[in-house]
Protein backbone atom coordinates (compact mmCIF):
# COMPACT_ATOMS: atom_id res chain seq x y z
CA UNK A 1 12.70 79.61 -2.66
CA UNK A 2 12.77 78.19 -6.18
CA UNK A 3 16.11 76.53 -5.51
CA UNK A 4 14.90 74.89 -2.53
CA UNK A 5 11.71 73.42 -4.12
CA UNK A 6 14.19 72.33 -6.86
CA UNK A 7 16.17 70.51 -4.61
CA UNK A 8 12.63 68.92 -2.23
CA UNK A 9 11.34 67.41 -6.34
CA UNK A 10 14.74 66.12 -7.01
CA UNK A 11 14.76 64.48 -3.53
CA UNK A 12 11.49 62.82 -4.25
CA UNK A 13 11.90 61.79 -7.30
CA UNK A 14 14.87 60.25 -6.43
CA UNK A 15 13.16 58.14 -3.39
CA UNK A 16 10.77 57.52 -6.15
CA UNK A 17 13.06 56.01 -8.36
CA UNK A 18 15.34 53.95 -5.40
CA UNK A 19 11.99 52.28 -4.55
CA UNK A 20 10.87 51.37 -8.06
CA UNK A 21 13.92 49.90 -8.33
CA UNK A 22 14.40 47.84 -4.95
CA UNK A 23 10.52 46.72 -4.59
CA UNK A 24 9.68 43.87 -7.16
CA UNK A 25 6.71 43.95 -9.47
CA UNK A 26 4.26 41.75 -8.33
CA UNK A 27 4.76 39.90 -11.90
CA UNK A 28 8.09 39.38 -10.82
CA UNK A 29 7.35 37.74 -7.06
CA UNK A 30 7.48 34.15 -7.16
CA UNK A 31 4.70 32.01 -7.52
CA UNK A 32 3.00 30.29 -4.71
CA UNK A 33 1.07 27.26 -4.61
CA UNK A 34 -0.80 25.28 -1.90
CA UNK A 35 0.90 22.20 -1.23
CA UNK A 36 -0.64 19.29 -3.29
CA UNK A 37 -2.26 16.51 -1.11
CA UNK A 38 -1.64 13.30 -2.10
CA UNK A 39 -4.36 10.95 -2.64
CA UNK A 40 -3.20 7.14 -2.57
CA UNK A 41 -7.10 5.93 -3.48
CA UNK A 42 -6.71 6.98 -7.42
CA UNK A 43 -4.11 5.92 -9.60
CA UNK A 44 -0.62 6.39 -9.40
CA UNK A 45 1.53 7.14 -12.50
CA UNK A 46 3.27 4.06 -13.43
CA UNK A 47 1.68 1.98 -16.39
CA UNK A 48 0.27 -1.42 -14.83
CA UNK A 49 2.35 -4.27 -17.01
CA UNK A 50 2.04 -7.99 -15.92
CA UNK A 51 3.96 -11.11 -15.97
CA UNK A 52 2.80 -14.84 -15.45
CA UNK A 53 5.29 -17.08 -14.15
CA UNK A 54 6.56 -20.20 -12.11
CA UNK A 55 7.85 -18.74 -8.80
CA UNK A 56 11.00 -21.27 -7.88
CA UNK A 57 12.38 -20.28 -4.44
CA UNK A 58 13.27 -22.12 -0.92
CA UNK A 59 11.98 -25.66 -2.42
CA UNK A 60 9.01 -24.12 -3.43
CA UNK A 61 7.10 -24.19 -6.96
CA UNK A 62 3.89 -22.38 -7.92
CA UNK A 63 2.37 -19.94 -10.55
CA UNK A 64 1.91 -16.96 -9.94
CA UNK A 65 1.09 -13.50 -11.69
CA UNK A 66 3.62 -10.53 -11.04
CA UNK A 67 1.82 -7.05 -11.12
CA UNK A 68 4.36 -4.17 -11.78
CA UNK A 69 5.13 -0.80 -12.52
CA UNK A 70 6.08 -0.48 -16.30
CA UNK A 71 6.92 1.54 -18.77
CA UNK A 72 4.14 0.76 -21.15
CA UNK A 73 0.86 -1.49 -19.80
CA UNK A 74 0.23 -5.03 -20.50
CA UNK A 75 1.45 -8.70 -20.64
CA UNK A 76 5.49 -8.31 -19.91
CA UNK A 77 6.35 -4.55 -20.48
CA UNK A 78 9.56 -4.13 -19.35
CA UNK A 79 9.55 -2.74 -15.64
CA UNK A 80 9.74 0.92 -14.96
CA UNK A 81 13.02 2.23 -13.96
CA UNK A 82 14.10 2.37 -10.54
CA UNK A 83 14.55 0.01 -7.94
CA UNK A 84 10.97 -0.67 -6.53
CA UNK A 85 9.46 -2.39 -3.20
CA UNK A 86 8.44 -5.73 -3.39
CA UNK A 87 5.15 -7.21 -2.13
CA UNK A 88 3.66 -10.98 -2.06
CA UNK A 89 0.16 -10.41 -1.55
CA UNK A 90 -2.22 -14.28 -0.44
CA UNK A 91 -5.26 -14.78 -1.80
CA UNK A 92 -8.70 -16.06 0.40
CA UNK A 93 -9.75 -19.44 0.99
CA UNK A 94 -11.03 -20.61 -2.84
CA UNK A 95 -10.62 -17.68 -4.48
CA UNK A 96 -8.82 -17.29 -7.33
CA UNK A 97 -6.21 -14.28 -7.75
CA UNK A 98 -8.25 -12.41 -10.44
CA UNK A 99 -10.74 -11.52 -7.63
CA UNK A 100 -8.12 -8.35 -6.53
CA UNK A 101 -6.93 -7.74 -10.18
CA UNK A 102 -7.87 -3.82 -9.27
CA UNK A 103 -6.05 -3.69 -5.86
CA UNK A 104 -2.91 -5.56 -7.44
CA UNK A 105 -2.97 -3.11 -10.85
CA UNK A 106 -3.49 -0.12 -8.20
CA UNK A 107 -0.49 -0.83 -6.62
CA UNK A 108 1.66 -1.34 -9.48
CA UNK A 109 0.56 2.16 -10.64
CA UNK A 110 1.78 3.90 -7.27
CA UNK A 111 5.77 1.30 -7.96
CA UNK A 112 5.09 -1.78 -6.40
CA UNK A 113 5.94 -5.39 -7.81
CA UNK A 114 3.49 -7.65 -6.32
CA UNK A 115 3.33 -11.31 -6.28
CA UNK A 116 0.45 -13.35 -6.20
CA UNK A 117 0.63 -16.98 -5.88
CA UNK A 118 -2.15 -18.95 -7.34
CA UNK A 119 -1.10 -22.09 -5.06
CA UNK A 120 -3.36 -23.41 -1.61
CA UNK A 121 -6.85 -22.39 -4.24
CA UNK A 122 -8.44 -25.60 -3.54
CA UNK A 123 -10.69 -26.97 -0.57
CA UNK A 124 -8.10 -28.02 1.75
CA UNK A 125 -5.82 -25.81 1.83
CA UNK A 126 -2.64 -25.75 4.42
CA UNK A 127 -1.82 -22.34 6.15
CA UNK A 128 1.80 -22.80 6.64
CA UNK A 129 2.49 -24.12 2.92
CA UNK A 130 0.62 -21.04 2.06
CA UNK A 131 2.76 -18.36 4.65
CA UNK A 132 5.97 -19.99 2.93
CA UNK A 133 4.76 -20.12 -0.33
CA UNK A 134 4.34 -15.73 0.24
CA UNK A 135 7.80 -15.84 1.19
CA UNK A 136 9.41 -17.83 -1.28
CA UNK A 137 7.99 -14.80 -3.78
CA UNK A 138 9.76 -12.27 -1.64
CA UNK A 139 12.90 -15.00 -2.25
CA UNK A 140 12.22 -15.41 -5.57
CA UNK A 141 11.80 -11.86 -6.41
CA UNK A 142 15.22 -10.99 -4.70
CA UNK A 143 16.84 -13.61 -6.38
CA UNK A 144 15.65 -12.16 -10.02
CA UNK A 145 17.10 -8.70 -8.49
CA UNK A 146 20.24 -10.39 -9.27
CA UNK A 147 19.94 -12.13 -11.88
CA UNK A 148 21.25 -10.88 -15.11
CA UNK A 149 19.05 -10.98 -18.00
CA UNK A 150 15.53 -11.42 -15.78
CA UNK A 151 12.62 -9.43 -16.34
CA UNK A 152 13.19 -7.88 -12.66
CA UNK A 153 17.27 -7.41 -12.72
CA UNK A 154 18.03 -4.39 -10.50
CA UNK A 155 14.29 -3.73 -10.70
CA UNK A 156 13.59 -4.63 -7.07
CA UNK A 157 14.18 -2.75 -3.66
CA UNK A 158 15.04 -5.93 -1.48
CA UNK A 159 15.54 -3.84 1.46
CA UNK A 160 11.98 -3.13 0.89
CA UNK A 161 9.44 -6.22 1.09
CA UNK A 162 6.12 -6.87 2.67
CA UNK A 163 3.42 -9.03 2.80
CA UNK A 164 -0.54 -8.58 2.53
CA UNK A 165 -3.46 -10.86 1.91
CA UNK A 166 -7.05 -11.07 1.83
CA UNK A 167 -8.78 -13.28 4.52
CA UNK A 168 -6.84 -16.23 4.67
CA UNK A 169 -4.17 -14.79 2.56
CA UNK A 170 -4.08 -11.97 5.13
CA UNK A 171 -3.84 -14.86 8.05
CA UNK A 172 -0.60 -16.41 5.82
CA UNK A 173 0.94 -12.99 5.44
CA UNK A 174 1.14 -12.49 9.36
CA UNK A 175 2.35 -16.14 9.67
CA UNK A 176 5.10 -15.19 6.87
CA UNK A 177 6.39 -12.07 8.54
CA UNK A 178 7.12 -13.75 11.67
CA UNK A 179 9.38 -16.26 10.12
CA UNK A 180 10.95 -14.00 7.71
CA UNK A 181 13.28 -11.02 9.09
CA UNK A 182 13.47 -9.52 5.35
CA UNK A 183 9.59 -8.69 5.86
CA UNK A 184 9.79 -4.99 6.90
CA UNK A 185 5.90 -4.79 6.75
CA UNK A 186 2.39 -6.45 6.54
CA UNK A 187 -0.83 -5.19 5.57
CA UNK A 188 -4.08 -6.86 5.82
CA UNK A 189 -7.59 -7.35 4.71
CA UNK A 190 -9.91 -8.92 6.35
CA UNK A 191 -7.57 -11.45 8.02
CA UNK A 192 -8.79 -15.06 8.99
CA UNK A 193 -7.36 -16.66 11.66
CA UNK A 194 -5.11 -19.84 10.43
CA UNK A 195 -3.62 -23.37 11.69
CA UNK A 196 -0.70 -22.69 13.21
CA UNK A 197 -2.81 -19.01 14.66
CA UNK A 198 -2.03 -16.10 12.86
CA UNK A 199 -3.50 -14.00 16.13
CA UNK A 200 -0.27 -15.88 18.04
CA UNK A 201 2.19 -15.27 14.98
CA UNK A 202 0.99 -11.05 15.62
CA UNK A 203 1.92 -11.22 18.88
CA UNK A 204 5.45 -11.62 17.39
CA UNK A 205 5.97 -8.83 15.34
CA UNK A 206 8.22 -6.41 15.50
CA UNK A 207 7.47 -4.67 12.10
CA UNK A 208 4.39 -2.21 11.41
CA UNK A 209 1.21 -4.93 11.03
CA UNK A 210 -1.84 -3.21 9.86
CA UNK A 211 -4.84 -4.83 10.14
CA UNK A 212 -8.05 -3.52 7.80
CA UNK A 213 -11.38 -4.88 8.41
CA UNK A 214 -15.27 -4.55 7.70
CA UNK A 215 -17.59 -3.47 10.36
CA UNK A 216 -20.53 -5.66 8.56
CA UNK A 217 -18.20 -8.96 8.11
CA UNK A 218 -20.24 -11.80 8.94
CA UNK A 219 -17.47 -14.21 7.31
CA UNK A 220 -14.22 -13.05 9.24
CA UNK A 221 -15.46 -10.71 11.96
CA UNK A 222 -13.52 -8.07 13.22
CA UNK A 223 -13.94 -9.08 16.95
CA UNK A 224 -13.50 -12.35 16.26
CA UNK A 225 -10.54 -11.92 14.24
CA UNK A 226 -8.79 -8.90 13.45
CA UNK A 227 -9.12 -7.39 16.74
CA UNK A 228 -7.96 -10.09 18.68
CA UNK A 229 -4.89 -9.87 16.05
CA UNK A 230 -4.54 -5.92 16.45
CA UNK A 231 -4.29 -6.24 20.73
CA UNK A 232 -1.98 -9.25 20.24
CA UNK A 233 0.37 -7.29 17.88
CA UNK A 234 3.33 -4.60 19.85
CA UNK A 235 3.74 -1.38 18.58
CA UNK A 236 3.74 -0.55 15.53
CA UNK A 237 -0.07 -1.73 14.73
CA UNK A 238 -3.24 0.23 13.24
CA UNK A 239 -6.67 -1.41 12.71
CA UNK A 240 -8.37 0.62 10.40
CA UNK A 241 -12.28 -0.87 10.04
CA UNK A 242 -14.54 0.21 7.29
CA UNK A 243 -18.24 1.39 8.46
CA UNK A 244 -20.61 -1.15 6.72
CA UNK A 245 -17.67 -2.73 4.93
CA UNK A 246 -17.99 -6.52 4.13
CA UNK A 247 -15.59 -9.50 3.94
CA UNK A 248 -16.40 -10.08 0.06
CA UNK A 249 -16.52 -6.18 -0.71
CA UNK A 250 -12.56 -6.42 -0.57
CA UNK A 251 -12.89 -8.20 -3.86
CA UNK A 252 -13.52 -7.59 -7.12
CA UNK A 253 -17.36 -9.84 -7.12
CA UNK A 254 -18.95 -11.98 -4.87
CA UNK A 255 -19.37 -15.88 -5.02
CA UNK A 256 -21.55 -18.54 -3.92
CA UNK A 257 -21.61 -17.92 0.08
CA UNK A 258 -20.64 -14.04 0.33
CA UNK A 259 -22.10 -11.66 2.38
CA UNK A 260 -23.29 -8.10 2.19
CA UNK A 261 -22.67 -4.91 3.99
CA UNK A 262 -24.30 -1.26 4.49
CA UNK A 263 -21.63 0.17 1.77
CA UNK A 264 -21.26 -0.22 -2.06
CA UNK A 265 -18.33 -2.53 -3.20
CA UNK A 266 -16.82 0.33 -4.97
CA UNK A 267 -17.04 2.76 -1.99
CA UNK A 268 -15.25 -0.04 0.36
CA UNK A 269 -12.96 -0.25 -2.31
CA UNK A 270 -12.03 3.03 -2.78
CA UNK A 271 -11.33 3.16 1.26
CA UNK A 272 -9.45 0.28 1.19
CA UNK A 273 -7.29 1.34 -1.70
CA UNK A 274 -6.48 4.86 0.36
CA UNK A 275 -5.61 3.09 3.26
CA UNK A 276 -3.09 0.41 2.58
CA UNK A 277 -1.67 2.56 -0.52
CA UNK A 278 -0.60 5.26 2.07
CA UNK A 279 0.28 2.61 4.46
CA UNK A 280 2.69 0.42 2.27
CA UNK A 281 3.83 3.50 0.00
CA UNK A 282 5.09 5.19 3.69
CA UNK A 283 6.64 1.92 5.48
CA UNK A 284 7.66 0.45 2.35
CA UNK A 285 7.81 3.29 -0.24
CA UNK A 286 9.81 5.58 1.95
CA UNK A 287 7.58 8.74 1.75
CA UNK A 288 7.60 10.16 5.17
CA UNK A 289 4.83 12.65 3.51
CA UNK A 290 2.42 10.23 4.13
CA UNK A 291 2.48 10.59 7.92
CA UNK A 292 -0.63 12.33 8.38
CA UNK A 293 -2.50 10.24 6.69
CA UNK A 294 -1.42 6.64 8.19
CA UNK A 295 -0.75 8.10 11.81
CA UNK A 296 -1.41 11.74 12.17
CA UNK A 297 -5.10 13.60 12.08
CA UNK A 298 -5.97 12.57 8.69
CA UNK A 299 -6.17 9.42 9.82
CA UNK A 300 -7.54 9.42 12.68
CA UNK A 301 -10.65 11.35 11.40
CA UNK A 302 -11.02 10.01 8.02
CA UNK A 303 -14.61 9.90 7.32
CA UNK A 304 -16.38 6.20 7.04
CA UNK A 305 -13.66 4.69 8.56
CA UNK A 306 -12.83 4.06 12.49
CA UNK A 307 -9.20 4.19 13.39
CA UNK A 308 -7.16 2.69 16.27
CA UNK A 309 -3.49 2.83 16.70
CA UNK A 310 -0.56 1.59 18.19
CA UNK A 311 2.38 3.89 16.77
């Protein structure tokens, strides 16, 4: 009797210790954590550095400023490295270029060299000089990918470029990415319809077009304008329009002859720096991560915001 309770404690102390040593203290288990949602409307990680020069490209010649990602901030860091997308983002009729300093700094923090052209400012200005004048940056910008010794040598993804604008800038940016087959997106605000018609220039498209406006635009409707744009464009389109958003709250202050809407500037702002950041940092950026939020749910349901979609 004694040796066979002998033998039933040895057995279990045994199992005892085979389990101990197979079954992982919960010290040792490893760590998990929820996935971390990305959220294009604050600032990315690069440092914002800037450059002001004379864009020479495709018998064009204009000044411009160049927002980029750097590796410290300010007036001609040298560019962060990496090979980055390249945008040329138009300006509105008479507005200068400092009027989307924030939306041109917040993409250079999430890796994007932007462009803006400071050319067709004045009173008359001409469409088509302007939609060439965007594309002569994407030229120029590929052309200082290869140049040895420039600022943005190797610097620049040229399989990567896109267009965007504000109002009339976002009219030229639709007539530049129909005449340019290195445009591999467009994204824009508020766009005005232009002479030649940047509604007809949609209807060419091949590459994703999104099209963000203001429900309280009394400048550059979106039924007027952006709509007409959106159901001219084939697949892939999205018009994204901001509840209570106005055509001035997609700049930095408001002039003589601006209008108002039923949200704050900074609000609209914030929207409209969550939904073309996603937007350009998926189609141009590469980050397929983004889905949800450009075409999936997220999107679709995003609060203050109402969604349509051609994918």
């Amino acid at each position: 009797m004694v040796r066979q309770l002998s033998r039933l404690v040895i057995a279990l102390l045994l199992s005892a210790a085979a389990a101990f040593a197979v079954a992982p203290t919960v010290s040792a288990l490893p760590a998990v954590s929820p996935a971390a949602v990305v959220d294009p409307s604050a600032t990315g990680s690069f440092p914002v550095a800037y450059s002001d020069v004379t864009v020479s490209a495709s018998g064009r010649s204009y000044s411009a400023r160049v927002w980029y990602p750097g590796t410290t901030a300010g007036a001609n860091a040298a560019v962060a490295p990496g090979a980055h997308p390249g945008l040329a983002f138009g300006h509105g009729f008479f507005q200068g270029i400092t009027q989307y300093e924030s939306l041109l700094k917040h993409y250079a923090s999430w890796g994007f060299i932007t462009v803006a052209p400071k050319s067709q400012g004045g009173l008359f200005p001409d469409h088509s000089a302007f939609a060439d004048d965007l594309n002569a940056a994407l030229t120029w910008l590929t052309s200082q990918n290869a140049t040895s010794g420039s600022r943005f040598a190797g610097a620049v993804n040229t399989d990567r470029l896109g267009v965007s604008g504000h109002s009339m800038g976002g009219g030229a940016a639709l007539l530049a990415a129909s005449r340019n087959p290195a445009v591999k997106s467009v994204s824009t605000l508020a766009a005005a319809e232009t002479n030649p018609s940047a509604v007809t220039a949609s209807g060419k498209l091949t590459v994703p077009a999104q099209y963000v406006g203001g429900s309280s635009d009394t400048i550059g409707g979106v039924a007027g304008n952006q709509q007409k744009m959106y159901d001219a464009k084939p697949a892939p389109a999205q018009l994204r329009v901001i509840t209570g958003g106005f055509h001035c709250g997609f700049e930095d202050s408001s002039g003589f002859g601006c209008d108002s809407g039923a949200i704050a500037r900074a609000a609209q702002q914030q929207l409209t720096r969550g939904i073309t950041t996603s937007y350009l940092l998926y189609t141009l950026g590469g980050d397929s991560s983004l889905y949800d939020q450009v075409w999936g749910s997220a999107a679709q349901n995003q609060a203050g915001v109402v969604y349509s979609a051609k994918p």
